[in-house]
C-alpha atoms as a PDB file:
ATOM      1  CA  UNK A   1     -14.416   3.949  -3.175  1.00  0.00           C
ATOM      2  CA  UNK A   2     -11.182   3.751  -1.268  1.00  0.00           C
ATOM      3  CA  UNK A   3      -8.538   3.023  -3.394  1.00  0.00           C
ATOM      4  CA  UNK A   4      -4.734   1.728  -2.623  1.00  0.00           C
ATOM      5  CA  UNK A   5      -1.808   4.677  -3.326  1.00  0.00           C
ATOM      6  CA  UNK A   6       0.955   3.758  -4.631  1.00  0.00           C
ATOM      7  CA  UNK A   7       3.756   3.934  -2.121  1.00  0.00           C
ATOM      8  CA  UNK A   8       6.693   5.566  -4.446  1.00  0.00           C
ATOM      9  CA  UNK A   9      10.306   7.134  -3.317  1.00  0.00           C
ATOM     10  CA  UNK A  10      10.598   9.554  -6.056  1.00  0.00           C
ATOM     11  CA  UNK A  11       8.123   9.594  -8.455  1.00  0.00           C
ATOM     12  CA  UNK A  12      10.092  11.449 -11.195  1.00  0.00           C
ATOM     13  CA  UNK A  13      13.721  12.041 -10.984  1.00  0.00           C
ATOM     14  CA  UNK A  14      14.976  15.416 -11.572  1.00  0.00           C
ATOM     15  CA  UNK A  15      17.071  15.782 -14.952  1.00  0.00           C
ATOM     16  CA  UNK A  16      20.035  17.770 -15.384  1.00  0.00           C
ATOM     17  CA  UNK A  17      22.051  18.033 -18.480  1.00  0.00           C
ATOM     18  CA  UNK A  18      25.428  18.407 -15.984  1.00  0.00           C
ATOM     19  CA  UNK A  19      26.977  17.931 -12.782  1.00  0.00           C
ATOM     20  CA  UNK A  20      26.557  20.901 -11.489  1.00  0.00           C
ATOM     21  CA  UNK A  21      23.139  21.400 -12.468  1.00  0.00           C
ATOM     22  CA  UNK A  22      22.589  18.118 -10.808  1.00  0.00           C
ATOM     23  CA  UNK A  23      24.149  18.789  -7.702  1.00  0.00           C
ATOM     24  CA  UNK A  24      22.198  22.173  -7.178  1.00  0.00           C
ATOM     25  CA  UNK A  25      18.705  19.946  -7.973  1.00  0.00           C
ATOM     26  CA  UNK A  26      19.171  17.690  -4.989  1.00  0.00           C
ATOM     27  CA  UNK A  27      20.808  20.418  -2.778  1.00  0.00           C
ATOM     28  CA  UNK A  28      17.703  22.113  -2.966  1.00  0.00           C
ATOM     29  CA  UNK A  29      15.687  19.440  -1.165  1.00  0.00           C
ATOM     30  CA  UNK A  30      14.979  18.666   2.403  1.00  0.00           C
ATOM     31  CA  UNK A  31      17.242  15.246   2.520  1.00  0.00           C
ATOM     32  CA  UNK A  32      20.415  16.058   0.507  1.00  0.00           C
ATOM     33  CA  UNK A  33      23.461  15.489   2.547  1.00  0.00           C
ATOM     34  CA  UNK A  34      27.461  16.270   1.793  1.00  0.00           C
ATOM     35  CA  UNK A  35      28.472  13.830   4.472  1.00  0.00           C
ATOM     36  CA  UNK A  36      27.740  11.053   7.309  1.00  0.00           C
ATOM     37  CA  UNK A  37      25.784   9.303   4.753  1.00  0.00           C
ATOM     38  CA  UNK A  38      25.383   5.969   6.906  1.00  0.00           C
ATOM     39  CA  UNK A  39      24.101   7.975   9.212  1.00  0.00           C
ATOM     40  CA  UNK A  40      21.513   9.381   7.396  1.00  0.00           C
ATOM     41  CA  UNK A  41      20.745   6.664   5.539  1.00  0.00           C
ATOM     42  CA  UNK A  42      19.884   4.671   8.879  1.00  0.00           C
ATOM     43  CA  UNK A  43      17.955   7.798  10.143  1.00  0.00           C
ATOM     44  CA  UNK A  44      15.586   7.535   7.738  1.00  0.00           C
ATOM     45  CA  UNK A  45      15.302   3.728   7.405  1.00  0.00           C
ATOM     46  CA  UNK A  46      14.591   4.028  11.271  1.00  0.00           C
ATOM     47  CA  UNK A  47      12.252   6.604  10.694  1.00  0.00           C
ATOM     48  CA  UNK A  48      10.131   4.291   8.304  1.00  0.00           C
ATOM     49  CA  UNK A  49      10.343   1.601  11.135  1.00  0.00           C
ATOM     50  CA  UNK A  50       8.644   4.305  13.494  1.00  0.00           C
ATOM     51  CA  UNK A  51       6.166   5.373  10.919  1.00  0.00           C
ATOM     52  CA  UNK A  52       4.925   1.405  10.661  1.00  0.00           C
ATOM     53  CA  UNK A  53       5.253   1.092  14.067  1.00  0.00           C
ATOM     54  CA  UNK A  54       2.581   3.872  14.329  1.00  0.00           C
ATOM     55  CA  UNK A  55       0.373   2.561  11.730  1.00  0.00           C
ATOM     56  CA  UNK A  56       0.363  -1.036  13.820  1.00  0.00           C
ATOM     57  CA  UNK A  57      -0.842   0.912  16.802  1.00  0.00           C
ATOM     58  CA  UNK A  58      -3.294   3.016  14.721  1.00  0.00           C
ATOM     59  CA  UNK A  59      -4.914  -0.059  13.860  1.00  0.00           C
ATOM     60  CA  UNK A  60      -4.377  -1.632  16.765  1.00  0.00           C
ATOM     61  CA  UNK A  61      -6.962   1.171  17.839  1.00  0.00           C
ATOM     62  CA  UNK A  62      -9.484   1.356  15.110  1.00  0.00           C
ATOM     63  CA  UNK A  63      -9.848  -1.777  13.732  1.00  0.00           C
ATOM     64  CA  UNK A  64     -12.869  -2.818  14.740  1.00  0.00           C
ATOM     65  CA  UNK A  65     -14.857   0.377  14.051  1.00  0.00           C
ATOM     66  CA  UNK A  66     -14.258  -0.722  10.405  1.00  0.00           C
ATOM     67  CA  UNK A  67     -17.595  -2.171   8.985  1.00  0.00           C
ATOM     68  CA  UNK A  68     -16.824  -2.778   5.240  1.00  0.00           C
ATOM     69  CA  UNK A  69     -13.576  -3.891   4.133  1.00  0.00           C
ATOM     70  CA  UNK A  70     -14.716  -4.548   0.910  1.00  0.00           C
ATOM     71  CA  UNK A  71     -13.308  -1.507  -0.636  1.00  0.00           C
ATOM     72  CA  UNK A  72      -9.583  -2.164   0.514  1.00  0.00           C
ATOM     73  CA  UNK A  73      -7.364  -3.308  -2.223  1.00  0.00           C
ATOM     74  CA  UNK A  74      -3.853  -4.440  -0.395  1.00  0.00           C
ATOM     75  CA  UNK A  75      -1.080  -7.015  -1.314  1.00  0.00           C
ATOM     76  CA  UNK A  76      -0.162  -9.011   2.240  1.00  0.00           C
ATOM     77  CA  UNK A  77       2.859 -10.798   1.993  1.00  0.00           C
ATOM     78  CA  UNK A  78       3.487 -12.504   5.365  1.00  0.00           C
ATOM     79  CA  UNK A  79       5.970 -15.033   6.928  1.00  0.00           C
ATOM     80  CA  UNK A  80       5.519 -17.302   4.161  1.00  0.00           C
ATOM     81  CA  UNK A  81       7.182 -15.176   1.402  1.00  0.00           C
ATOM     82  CA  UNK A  82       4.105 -15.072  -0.556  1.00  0.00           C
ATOM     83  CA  UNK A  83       1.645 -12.410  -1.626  1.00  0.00           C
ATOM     84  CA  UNK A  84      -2.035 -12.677  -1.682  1.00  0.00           C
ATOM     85  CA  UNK A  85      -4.244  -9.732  -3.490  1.00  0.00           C
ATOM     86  CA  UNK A  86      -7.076  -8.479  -1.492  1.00  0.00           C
ATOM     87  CA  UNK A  87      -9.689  -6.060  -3.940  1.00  0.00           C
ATOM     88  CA  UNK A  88     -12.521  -5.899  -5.082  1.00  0.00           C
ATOM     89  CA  UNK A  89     -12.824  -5.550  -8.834  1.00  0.00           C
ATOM     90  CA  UNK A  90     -16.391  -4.047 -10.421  1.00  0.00           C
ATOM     91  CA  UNK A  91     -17.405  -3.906 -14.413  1.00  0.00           C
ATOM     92  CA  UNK A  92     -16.648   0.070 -14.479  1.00  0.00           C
ATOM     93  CA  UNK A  93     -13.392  -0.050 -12.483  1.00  0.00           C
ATOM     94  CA  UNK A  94     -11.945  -0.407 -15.617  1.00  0.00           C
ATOM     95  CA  UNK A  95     -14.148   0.375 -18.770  1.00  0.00           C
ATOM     96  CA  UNK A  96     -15.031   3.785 -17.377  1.00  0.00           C
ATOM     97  CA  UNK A  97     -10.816   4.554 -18.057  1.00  0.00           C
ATOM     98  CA  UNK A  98     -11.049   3.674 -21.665  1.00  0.00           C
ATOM     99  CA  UNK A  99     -13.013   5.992 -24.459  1.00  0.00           C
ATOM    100  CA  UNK A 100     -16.492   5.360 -25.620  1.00  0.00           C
ATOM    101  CA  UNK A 101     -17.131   2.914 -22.192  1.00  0.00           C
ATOM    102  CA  UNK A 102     -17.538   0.311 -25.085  1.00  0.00           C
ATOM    103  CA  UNK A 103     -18.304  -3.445 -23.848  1.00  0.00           C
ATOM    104  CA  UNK A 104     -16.077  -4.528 -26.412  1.00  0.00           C
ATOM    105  CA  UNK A 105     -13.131  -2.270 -26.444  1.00  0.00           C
ATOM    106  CA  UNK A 106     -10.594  -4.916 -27.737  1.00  0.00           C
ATOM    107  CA  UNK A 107      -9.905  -8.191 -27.192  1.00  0.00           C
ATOM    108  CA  UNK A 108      -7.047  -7.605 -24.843  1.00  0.00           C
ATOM    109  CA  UNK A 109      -9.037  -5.000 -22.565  1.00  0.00           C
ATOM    110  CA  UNK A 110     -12.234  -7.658 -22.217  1.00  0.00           C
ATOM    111  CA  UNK A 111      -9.353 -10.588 -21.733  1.00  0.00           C
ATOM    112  CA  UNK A 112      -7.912  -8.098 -18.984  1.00  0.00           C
ATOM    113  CA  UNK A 113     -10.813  -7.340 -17.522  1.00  0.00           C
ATOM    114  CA  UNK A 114     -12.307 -10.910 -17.592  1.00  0.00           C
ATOM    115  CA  UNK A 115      -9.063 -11.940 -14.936  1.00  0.00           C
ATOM    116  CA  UNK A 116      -9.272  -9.310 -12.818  1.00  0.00           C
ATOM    117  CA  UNK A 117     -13.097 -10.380 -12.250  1.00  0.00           C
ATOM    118  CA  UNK A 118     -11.771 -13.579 -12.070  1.00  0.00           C
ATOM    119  CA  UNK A 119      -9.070 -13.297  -9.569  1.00  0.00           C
ATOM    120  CA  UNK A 120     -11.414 -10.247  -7.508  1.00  0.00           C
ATOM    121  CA  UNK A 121     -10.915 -11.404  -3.824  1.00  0.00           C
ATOM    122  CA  UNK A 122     -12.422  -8.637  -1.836  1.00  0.00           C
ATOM    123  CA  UNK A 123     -12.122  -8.428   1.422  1.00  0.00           C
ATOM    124  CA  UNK A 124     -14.902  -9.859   3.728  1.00  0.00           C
ATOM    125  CA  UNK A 125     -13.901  -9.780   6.910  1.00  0.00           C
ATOM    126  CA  UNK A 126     -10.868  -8.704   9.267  1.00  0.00           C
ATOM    127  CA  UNK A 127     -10.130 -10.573  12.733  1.00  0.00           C
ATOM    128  CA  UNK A 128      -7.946 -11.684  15.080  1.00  0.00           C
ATOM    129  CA  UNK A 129      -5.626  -8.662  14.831  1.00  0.00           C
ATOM    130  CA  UNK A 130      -2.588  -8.651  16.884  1.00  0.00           C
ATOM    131  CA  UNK A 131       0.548  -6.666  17.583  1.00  0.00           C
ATOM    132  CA  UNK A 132       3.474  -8.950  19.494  1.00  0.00           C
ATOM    133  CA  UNK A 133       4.631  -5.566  21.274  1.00  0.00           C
ATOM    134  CA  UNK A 134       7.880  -7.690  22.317  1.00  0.00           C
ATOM    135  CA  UNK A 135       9.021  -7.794  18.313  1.00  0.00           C
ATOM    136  CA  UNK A 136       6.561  -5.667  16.373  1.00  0.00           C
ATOM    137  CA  UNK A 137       5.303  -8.993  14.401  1.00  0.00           C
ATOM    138  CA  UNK A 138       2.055  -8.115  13.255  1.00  0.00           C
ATOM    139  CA  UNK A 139      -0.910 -10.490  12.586  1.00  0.00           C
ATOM    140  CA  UNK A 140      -4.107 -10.703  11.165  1.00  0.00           C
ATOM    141  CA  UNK A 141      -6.570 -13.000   9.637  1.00  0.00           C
ATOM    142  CA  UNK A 142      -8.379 -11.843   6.288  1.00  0.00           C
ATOM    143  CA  UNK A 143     -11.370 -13.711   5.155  1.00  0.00           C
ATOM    144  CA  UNK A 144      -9.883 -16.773   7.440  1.00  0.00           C
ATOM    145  CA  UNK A 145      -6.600 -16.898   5.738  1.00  0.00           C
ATOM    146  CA  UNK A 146      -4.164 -16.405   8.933  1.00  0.00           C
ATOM    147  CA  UNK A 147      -1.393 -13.853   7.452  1.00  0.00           C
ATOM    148  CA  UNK A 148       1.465 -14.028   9.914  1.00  0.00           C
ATOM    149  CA  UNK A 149       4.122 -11.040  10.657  1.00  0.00           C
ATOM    150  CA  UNK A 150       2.934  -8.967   7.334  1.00  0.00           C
ATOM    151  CA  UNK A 151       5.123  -6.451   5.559  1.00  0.00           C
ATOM    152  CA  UNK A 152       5.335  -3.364   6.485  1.00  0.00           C
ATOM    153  CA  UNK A 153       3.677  -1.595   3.094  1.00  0.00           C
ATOM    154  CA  UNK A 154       0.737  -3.469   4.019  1.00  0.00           C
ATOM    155  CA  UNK A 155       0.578  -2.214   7.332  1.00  0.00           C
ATOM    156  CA  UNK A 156       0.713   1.631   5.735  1.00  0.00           C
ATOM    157  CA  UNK A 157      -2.099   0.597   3.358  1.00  0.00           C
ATOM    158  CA  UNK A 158      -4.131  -1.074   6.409  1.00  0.00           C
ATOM    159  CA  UNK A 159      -3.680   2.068   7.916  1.00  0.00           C
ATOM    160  CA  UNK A 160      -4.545   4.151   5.574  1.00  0.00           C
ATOM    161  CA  UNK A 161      -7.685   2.387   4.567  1.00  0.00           C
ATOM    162  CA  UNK A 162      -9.203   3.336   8.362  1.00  0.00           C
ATOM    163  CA  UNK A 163      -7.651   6.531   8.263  1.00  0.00           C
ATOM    164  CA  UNK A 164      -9.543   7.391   5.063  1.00  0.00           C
ATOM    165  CA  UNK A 165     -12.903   5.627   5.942  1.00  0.00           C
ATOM    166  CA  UNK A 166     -13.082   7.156   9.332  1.00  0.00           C
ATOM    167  CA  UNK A 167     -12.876  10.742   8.288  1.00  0.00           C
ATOM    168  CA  UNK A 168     -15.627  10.248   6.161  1.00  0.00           C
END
């Protein structure tokens, strides 16, 4: 079962106990710079715009050879500012993480686990996929709800979710 990464910058920050420890840490990796630091920063911001901009035309391109969607689990937020959760929640998503795979764990794990059932919204069906080459807006409609010019992180997860279910 496909599941959604977690996009992350760093995951764990290195520690130093001093400056100079912490200078050497981040001189040691691929992005640390001692100057033109607008310019890099703007390098790599424009490098993430490229990397969606891929992703759009990776799905542009595979889309449709997607049968189930069920499996995705994405958060869309679109021109309206707000977020709708597409996934697919199952009984042993979540009991099979705690000890003992006990029905009644505690009260706050079945409370827990009774919203997420509740609010499951699995994905059904994908259509009307477009890509406004003009701007880069990118559209789609998920189970009929028309999600207009989504967010880029959904567009990496989109992505990633045919990636994945094509190479198997």
């Amino acid at each position: 079962m496909y599941r959604n990464p977690k996009i992350n910058g760093l995951i764990m920050r290195p520690c130093s106990l001093n400056h100079e420890d912490n200078k050497e840490n981040f001189k040691s990796t691929e992005f640390y710079t001692e100057s033109n630091f607008i310019d890099q920063y703007n390098k790599h911001l424009g490098a993430l715009e490229i990397i969606t901009e891929s992703a759009k035309i990776f799905i542009i391109e595979n889309w449709t050879k997607i049968d189930d969607w069920s499996d995705i689990d994405v958060s869309i937020v679109d021109n309206t500012g707000k977020e709708t959760h597409y996934y697919k929640f199952e009984e042993n998503d979540i009991r099979s993480e705690y000890p003992g795979n006990n029905k009644s764990v505690t009260k706050f794990f079945d409370d827990y686990y009774k919203e997420k059932l509740e609010k499951s919204n699995p994905v059904e069906k994908i259509e009307d996929v477009v890509l406004d080459t003009s701007d880069g807006d990118f559209s789609l409609t998920i189970n009929g709800n028309k999600h207009l010019w989504i967010d880029n992180q959904s567009v990496i997860i989109i992505a990633d979710f045919i990636e994945e279910k094509l190479s198997n």
